[in-house]
Protein backbone atom coordinates (compact mmCIF):
# COMPACT_ATOMS: atom_id res chain seq x y z
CA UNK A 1 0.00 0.00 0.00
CA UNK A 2 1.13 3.93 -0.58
CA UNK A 3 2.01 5.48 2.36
CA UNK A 4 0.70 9.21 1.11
CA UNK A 5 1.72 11.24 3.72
CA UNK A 6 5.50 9.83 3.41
CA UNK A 7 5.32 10.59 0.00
CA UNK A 8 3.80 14.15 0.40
CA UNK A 9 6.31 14.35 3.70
CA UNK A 10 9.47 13.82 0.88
CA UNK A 11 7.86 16.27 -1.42
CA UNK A 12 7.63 19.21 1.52
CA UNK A 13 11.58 17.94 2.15
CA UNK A 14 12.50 18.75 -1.46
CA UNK A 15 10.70 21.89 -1.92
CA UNK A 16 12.49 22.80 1.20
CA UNK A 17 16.07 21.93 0.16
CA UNK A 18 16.28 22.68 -3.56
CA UNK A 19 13.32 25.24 -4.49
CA UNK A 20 14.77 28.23 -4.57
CA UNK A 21 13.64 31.94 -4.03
CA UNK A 22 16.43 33.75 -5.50
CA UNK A 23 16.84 31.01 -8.57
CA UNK A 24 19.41 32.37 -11.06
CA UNK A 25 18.25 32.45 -14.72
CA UNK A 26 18.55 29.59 -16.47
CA UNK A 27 21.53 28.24 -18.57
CA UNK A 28 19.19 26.87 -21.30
CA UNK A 29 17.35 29.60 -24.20
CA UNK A 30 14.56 27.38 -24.61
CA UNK A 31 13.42 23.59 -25.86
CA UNK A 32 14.88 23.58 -29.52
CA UNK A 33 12.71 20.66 -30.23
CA UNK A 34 12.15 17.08 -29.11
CA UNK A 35 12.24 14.10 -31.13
CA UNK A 36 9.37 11.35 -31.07
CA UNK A 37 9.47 8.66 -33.68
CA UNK A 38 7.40 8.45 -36.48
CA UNK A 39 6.30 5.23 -38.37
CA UNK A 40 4.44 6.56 -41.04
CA UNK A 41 5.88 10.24 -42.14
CA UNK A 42 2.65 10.83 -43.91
CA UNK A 43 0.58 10.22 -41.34
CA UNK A 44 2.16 11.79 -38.85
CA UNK A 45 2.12 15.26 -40.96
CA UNK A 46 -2.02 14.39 -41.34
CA UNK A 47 -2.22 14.23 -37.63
CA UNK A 48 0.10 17.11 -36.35
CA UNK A 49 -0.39 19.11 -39.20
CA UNK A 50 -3.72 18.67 -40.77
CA UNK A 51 -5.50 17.90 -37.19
CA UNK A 52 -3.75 19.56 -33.96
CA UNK A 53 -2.73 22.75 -36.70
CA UNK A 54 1.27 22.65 -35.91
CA UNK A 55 2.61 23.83 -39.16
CA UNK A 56 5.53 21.40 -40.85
CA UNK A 57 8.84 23.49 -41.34
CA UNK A 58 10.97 20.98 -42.56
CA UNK A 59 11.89 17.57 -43.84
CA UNK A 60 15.13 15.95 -44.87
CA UNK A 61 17.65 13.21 -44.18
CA UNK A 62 18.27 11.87 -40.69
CA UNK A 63 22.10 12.29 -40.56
CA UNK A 64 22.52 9.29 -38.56
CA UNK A 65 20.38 6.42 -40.21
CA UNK A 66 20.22 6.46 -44.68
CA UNK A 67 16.68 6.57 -45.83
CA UNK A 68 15.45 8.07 -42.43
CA UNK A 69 13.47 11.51 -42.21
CA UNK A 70 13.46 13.92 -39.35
CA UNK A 71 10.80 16.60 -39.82
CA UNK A 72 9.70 19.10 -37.66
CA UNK A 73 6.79 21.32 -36.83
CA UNK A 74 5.99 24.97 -35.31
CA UNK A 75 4.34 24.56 -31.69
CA UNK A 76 4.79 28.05 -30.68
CA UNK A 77 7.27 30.54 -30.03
CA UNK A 78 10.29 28.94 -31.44
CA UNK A 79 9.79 25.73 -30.26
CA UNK A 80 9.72 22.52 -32.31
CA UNK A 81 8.48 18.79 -32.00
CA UNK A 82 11.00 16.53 -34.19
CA UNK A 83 10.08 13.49 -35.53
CA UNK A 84 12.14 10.41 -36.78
CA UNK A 85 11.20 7.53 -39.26
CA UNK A 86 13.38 4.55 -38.88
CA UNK A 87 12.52 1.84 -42.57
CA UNK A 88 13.69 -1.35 -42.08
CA UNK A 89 14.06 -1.12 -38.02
CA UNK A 90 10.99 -2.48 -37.29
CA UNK A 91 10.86 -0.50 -34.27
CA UNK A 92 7.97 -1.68 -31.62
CA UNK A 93 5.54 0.11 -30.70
CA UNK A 94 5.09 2.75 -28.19
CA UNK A 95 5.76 2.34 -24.42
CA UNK A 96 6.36 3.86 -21.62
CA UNK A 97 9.53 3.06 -19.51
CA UNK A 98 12.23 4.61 -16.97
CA UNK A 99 13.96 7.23 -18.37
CA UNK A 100 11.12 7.41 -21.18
CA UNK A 101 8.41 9.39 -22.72
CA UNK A 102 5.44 9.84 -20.38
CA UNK A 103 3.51 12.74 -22.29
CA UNK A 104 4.15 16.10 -24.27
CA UNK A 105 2.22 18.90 -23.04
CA UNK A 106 1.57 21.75 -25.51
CA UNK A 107 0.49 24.99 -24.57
CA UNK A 108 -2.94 26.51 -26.31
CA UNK A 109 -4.93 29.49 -25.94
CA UNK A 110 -8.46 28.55 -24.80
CA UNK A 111 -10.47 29.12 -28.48
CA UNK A 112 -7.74 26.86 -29.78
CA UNK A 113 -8.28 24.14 -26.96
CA UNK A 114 -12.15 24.14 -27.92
CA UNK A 115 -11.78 24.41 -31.17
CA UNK A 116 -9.26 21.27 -31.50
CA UNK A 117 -11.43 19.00 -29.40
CA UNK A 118 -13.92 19.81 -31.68
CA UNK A 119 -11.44 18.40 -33.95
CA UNK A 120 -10.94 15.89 -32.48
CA UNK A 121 -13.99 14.05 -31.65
CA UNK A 122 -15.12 14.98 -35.64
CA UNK A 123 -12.33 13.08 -36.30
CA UNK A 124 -12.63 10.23 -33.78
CA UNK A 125 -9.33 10.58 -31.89
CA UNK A 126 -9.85 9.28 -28.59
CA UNK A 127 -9.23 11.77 -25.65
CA UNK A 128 -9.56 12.04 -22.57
CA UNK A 129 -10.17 16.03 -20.55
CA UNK A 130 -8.78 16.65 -16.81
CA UNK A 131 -9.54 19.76 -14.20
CA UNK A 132 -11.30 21.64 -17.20
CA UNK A 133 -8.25 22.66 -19.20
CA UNK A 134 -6.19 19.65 -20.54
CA UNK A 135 -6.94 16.92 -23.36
CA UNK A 136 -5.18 13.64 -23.21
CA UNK A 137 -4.59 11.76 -26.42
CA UNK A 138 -2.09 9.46 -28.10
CA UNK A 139 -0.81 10.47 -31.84
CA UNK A 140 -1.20 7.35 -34.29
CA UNK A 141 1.74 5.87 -32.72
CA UNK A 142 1.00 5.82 -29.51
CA UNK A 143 2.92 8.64 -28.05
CA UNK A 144 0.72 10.80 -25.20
CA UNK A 145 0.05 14.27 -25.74
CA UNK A 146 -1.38 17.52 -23.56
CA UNK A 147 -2.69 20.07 -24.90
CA UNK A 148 -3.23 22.62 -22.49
CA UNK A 149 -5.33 25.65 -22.04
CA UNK A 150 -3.08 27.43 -19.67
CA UNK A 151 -0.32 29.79 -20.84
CA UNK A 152 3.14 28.79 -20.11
CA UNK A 153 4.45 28.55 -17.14
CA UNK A 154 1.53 28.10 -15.66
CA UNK A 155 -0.44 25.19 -14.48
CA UNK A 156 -4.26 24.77 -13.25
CA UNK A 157 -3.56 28.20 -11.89
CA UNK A 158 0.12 28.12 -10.51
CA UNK A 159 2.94 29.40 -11.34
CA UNK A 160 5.02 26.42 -12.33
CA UNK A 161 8.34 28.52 -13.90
């Protein structure tokens, strides 16, 4: 059984010890992109593209693997989501694991969140909404998504940055 108040007990302890009031700035200028795998380039650009309304930038050769694409598209102020094909690998699909994927969360502005459910369930994507301002789905490959109405850096109302 959870022990819950152990568990929020070594939350309070971390907060304590490495949240910090006067945090310097960050080393990092922001997520370049992130790179999910693809297993059908086509359908990928359908889904991000055509359905959630991220704009494709680019596609070319994946330096390390011949015949491979890595293509990206526009979430929102400079930021990218990557994507990788791998013919011939005969990758498996996705799952979640240690040191793995658990879900991207994109940020939207509320008529954009209503609108793309709307999308969503015209299209019959699965989903799944939490605390009034997130929708849970999986892309055609599996991989979880957010998308979020709550601006960036925050979260349900806090400040998360």
């Amino acid at each position: 059984m959870i022990d819950l108040d152990a568990i929020e007990a070594e939350r309070t302890r971390l907060r304590q010890v490495h949240l910090r009031e006067d945090r310097p700035a960050s080393s990092a200028r922001g997520l370049h992109h992130m790179a999910l795998l693809s297993s059908d380039v086509e359908r990928t650009i359908r889904f991000y593209q055509d359905l959630l309304e991220f704009p494709l930038t680019e596609i070319f050769e994946n330096r390390d693997y011949e015949g491979s694409n890595h293509f990206f598209f526009d979430i929102g102020n400079g930021n990218l989501l990557a994507f990788f094909d791998f013919p011939g690998l005969d990758l498996g699909p996705y799952a979640e694991v240690l040191g793995g994927l658990h879900h991207v969360a994109i940020s939207v502005d509320r008529d954009t969140w209503e609108r793309l459910r709307g999308k969503l369930e015209e299209a019959g994507v699965e989903y799944q909404t939490e605390s009034g301002s997130s929708i849970y789905l999986r892309d055609p490959d599996g991989a979880r998504l957010e998308l979020l109405a709550d601006s960036l850096g925050e979260m349900y109302g806090s400040k998360v940055s």
